[in-house]
PDB file of N, CA and C in Angstrom:
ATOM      1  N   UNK A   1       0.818  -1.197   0.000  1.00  0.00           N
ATOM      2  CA  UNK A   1       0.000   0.000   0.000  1.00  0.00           C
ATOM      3  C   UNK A   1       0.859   1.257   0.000  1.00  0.00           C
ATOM      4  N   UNK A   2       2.244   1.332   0.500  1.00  0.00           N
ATOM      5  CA  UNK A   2       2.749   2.192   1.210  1.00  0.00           C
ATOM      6  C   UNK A   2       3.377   3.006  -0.363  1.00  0.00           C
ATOM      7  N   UNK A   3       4.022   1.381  -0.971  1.00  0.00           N
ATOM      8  CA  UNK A   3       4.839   1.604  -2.321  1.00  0.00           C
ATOM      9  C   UNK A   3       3.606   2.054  -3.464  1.00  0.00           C
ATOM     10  N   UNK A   4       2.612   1.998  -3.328  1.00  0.00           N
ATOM     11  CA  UNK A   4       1.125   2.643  -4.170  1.00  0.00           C
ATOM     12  C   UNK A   4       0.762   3.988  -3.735  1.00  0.00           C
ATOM     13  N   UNK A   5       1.323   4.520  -2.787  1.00  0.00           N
ATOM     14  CA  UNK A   5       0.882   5.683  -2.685  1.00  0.00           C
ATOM     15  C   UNK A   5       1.945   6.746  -3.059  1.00  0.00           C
ATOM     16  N   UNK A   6       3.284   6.078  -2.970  1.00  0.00           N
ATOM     17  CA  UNK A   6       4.472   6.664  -3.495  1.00  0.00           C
ATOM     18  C   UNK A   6       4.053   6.882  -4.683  1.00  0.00           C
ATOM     19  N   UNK A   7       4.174   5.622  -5.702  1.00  0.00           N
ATOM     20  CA  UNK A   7       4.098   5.453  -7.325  1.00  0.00           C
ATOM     21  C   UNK A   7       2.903   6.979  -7.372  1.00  0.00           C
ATOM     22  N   UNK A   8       1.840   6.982  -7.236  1.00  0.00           N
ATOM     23  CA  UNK A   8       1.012   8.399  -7.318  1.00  0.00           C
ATOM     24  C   UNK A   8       1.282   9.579  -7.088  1.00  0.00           C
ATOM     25  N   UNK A   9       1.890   9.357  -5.696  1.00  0.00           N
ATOM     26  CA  UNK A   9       2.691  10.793  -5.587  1.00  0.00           C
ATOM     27  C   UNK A   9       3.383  11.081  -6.672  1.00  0.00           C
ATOM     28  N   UNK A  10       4.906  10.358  -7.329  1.00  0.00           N
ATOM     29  CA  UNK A  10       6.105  10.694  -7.838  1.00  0.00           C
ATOM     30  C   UNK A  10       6.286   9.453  -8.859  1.00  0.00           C
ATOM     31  N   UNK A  11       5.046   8.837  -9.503  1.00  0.00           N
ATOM     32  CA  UNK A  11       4.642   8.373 -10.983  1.00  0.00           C
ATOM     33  C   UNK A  11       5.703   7.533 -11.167  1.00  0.00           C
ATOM     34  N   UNK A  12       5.757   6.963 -12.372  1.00  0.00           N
ATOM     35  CA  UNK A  12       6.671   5.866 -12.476  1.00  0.00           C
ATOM     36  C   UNK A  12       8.384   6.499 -12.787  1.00  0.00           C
ATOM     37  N   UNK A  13       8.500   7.458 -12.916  1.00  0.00           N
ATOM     38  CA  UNK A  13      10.175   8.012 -13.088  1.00  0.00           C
ATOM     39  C   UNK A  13      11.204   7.801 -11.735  1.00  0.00           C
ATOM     40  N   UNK A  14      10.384   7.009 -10.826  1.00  0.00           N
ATOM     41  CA  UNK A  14      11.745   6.829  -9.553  1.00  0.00           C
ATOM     42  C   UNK A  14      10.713   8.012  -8.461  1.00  0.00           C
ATOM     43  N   UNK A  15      11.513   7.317  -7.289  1.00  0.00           N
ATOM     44  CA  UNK A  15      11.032   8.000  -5.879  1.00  0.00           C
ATOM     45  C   UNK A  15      12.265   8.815  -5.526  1.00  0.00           C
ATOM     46  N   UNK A  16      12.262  10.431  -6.115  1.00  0.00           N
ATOM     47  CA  UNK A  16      13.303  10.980  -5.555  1.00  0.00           C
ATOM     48  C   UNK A  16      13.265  10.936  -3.852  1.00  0.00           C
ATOM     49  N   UNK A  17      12.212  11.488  -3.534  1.00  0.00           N
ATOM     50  CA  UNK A  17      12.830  11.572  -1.561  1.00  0.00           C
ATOM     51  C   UNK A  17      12.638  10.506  -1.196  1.00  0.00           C
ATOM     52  N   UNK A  18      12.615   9.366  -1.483  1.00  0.00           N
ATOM     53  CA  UNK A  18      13.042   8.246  -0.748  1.00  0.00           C
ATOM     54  C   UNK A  18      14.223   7.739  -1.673  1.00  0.00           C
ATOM     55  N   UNK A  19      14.461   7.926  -2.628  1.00  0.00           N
ATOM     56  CA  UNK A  19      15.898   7.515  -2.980  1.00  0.00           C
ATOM     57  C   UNK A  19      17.373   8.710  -2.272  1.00  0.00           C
ATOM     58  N   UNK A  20      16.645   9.584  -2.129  1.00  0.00           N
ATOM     59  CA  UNK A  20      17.477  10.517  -1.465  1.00  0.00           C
ATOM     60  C   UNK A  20      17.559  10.105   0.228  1.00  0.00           C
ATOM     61  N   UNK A  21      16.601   9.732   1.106  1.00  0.00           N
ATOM     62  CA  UNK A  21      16.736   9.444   2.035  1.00  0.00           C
ATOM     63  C   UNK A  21      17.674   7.994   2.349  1.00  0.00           C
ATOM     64  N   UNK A  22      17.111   6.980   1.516  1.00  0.00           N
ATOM     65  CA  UNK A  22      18.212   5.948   1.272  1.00  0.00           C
ATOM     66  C   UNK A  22      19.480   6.023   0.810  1.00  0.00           C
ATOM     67  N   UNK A  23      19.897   6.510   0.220  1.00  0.00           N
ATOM     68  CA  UNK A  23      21.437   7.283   0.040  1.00  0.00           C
ATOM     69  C   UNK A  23      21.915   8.044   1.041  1.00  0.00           C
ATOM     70  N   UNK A  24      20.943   8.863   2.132  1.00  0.00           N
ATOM     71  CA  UNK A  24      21.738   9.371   3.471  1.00  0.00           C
ATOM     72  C   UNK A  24      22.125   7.932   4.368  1.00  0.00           C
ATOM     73  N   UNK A  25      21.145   7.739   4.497  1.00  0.00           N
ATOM     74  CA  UNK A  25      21.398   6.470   5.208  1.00  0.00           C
ATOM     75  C   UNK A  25      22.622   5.527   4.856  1.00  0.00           C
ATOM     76  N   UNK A  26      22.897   4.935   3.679  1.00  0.00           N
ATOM     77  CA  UNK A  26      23.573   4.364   3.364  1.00  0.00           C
ATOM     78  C   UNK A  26      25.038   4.635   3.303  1.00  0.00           C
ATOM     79  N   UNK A  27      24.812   6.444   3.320  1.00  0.00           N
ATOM     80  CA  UNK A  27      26.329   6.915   3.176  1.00  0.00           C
ATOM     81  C   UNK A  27      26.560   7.547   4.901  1.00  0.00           C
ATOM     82  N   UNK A  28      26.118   7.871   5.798  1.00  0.00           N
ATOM     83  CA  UNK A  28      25.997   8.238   7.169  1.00  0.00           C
ATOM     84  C   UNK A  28      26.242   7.339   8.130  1.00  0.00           C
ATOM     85  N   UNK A  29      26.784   7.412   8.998  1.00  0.00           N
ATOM     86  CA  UNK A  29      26.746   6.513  10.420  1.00  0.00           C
ATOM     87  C   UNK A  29      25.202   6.634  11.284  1.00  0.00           C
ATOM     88  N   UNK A  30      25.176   7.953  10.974  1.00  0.00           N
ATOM     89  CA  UNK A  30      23.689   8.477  11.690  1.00  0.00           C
ATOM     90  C   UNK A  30      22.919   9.014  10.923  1.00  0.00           C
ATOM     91  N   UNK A  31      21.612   9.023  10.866  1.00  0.00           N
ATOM     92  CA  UNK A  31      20.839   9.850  10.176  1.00  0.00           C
ATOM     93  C   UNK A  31      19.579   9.843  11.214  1.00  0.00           C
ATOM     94  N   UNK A  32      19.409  11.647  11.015  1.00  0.00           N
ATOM     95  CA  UNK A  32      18.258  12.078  11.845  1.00  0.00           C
ATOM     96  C   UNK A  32      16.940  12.568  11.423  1.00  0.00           C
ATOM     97  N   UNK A  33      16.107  11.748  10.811  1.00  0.00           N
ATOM     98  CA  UNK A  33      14.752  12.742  10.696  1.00  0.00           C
ATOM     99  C   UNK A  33      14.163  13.222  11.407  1.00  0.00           C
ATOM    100  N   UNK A  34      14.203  14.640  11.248  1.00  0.00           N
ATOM    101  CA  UNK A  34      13.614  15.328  12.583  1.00  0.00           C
ATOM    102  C   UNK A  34      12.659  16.323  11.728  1.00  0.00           C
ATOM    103  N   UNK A  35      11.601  17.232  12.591  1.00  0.00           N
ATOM    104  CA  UNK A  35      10.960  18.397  12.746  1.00  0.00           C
ATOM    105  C   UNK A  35      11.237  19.506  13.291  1.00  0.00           C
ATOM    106  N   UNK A  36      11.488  20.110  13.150  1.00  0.00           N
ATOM    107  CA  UNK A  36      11.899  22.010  13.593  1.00  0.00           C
ATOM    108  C   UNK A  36      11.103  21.925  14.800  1.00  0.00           C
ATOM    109  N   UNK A  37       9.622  21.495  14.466  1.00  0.00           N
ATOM    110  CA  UNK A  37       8.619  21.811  15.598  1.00  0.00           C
ATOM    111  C   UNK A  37       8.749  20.426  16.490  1.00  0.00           C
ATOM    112  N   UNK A  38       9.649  19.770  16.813  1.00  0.00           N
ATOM    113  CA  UNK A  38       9.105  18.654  17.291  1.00  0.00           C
ATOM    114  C   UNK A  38       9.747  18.949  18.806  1.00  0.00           C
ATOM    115  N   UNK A  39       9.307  19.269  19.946  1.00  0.00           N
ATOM    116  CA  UNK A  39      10.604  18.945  21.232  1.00  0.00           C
ATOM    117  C   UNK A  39      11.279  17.340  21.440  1.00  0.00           C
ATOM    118  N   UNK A  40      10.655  16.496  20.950  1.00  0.00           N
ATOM    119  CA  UNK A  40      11.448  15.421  20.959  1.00  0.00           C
ATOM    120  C   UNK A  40      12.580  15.218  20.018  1.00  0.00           C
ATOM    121  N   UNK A  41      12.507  15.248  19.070  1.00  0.00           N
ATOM    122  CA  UNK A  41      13.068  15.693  17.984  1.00  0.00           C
ATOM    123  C   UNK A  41      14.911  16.371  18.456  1.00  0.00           C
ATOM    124  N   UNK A  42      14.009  17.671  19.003  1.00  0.00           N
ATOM    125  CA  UNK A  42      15.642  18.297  19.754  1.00  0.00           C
ATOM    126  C   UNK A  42      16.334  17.907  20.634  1.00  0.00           C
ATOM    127  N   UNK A  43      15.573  17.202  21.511  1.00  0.00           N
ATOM    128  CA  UNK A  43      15.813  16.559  22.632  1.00  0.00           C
ATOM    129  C   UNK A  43      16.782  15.548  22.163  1.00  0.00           C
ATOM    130  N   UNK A  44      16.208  14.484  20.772  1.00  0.00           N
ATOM    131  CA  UNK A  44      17.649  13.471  20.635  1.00  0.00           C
ATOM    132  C   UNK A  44      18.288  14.174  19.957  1.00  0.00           C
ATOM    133  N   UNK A  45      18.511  15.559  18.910  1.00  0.00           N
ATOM    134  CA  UNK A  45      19.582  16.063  18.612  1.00  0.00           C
ATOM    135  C   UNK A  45      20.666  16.549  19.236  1.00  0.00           C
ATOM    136  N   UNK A  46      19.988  16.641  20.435  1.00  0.00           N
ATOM    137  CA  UNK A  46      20.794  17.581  21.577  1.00  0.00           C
ATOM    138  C   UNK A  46      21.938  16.436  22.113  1.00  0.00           C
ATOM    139  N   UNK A  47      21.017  15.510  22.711  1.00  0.00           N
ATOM    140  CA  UNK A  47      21.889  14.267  22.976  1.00  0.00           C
ATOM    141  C   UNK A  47      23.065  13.649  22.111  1.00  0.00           C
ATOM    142  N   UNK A  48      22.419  13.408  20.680  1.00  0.00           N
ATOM    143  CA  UNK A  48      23.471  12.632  19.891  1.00  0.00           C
ATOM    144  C   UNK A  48      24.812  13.758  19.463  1.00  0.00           C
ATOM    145  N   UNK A  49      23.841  14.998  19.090  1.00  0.00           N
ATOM    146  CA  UNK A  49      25.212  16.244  18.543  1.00  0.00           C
ATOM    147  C   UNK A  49      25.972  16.830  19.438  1.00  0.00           C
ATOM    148  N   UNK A  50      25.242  17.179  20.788  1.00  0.00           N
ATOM    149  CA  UNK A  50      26.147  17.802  21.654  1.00  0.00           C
ATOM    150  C   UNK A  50      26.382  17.218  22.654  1.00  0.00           C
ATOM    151  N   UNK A  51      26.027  15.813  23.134  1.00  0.00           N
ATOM    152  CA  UNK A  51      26.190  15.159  24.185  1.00  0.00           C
ATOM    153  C   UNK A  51      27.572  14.557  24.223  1.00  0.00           C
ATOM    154  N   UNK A  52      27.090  13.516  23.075  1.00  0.00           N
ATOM    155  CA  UNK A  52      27.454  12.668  22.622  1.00  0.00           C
ATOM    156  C   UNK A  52      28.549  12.569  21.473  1.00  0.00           C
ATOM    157  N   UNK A  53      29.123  13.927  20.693  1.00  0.00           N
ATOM    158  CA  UNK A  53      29.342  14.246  19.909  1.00  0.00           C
ATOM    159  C   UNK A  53      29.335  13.009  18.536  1.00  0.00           C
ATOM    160  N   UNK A  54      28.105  12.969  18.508  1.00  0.00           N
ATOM    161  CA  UNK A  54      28.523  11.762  17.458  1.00  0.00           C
ATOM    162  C   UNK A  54      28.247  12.559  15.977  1.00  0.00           C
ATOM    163  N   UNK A  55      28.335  11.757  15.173  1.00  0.00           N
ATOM    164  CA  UNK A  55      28.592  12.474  13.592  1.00  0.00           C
ATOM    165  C   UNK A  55      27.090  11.979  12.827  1.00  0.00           C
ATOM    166  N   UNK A  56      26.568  13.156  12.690  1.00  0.00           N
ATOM    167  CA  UNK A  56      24.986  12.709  12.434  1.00  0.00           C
ATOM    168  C   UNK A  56      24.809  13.657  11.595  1.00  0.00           C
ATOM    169  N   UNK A  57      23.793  13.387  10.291  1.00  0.00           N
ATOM    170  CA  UNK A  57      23.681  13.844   9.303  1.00  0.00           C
ATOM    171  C   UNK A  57      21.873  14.549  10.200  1.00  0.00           C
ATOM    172  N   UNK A  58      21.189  15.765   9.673  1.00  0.00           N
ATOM    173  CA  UNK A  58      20.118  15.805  10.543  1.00  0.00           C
ATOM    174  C   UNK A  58      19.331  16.444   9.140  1.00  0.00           C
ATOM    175  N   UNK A  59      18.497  15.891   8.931  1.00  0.00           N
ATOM    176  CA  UNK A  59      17.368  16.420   7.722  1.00  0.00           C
ATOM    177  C   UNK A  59      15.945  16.748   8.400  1.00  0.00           C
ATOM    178  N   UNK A  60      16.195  18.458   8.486  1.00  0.00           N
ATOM    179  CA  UNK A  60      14.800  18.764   8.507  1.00  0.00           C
ATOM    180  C   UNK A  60      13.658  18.459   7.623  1.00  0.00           C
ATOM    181  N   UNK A  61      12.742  17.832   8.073  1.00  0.00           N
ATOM    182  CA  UNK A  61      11.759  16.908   7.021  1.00  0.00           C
ATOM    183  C   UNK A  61      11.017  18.276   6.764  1.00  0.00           C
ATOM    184  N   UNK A  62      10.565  19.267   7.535  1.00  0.00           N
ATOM    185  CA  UNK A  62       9.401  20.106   7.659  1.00  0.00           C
ATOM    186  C   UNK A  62      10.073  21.369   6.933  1.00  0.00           C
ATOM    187  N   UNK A  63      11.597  21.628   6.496  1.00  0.00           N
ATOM    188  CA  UNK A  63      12.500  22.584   6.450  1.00  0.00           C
ATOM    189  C   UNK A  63      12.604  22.094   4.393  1.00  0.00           C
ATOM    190  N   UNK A  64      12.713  21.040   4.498  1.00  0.00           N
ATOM    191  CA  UNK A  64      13.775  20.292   3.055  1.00  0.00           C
ATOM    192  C   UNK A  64      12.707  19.890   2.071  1.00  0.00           C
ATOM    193  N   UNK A  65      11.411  19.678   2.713  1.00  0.00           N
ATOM    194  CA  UNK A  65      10.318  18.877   2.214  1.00  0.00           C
ATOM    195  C   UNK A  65       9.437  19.559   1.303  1.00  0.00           C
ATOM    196  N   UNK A  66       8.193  19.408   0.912  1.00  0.00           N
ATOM    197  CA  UNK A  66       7.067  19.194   0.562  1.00  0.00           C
ATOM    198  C   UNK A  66       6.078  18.643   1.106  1.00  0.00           C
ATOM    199  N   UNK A  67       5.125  18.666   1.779  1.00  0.00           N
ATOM    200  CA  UNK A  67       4.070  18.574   2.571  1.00  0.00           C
ATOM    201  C   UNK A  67       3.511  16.792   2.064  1.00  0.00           C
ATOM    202  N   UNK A  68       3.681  16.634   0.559  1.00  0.00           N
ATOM    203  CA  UNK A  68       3.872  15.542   0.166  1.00  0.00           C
ATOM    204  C   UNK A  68       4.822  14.755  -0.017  1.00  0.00           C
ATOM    205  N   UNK A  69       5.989  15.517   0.098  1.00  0.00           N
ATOM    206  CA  UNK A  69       7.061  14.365  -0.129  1.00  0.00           C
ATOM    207  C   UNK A  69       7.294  14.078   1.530  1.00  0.00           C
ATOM    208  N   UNK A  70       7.096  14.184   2.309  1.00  0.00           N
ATOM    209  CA  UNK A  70       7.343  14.106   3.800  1.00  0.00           C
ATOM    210  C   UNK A  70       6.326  13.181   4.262  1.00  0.00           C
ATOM    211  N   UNK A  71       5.030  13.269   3.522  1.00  0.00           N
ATOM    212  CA  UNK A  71       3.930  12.023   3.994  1.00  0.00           C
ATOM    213  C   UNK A  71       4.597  10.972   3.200  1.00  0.00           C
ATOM    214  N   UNK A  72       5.137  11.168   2.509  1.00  0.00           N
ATOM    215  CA  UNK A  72       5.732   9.724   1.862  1.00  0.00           C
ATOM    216  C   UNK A  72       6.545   8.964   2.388  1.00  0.00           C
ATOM    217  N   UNK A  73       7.788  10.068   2.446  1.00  0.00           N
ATOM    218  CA  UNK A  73       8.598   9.312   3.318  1.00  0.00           C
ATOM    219  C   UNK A  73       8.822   8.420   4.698  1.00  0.00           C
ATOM    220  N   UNK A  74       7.667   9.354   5.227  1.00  0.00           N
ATOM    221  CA  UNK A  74       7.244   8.840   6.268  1.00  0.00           C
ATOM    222  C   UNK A  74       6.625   7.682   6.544  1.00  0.00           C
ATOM    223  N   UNK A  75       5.852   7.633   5.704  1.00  0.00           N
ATOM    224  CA  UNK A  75       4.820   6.365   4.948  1.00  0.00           C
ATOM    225  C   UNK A  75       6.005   5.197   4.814  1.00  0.00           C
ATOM    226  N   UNK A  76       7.098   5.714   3.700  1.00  0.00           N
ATOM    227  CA  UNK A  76       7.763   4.063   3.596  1.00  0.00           C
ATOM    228  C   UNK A  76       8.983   3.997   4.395  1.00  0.00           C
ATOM    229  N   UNK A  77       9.712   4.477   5.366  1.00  0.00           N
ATOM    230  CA  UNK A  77      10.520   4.302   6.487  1.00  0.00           C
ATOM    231  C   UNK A  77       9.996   4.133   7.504  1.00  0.00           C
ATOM    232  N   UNK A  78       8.822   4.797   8.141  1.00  0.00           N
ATOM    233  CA  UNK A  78       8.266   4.193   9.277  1.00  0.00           C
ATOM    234  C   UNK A  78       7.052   3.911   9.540  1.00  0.00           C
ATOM    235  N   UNK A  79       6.310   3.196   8.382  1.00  0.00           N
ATOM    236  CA  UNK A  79       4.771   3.248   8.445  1.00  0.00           C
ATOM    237  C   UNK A  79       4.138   4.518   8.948  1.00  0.00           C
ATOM    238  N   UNK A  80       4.469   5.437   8.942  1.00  0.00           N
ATOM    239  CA  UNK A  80       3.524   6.748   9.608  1.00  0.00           C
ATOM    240  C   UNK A  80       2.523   7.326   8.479  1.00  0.00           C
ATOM    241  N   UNK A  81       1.431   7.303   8.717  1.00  0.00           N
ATOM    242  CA  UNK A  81       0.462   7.976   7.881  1.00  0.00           C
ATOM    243  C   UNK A  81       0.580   9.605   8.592  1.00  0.00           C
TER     244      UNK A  81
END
């Protein structure tokens, strides 16, 4: 269902923001999807970037996105409608 709602969104030429999100991932130790608006969100940035100093790539979804490309992504990395 998840990969059917993509194909509509972003038609049969390829899933740019999820091929883009899979390429962070793949090239990162860390990758953070986060929200500007989220306090949880900052809360583990705070931890992993300044705690922890670890090396984390951080993609504002709500900053980088499209209102549709962000339900998508969301949709096929973490089941989130």
């Amino acid at each position: 269902m998840a990969m059917a709602r993509l194909r509509r969104l972003f038609g049969k030429g390829g899933l740019p923001v999820v091929e883009q999100a899979e390429k962070l991932i793949q090239s990162n130790p860390c990758v953070v999807f986060s929200k500007s608006t989220c306090p949880f969100c900052d809360m583990a940035k705070s931890v992993l970037l300044s705690d922890l100093k670890a090396k984390c790539h951080v993609m504002e979804l709500d900053k980088e996105l499209k209102p549709d490309e962000m339900s998508a992504l969301q949709e096929h990395r973490m089941g989130v409608l």
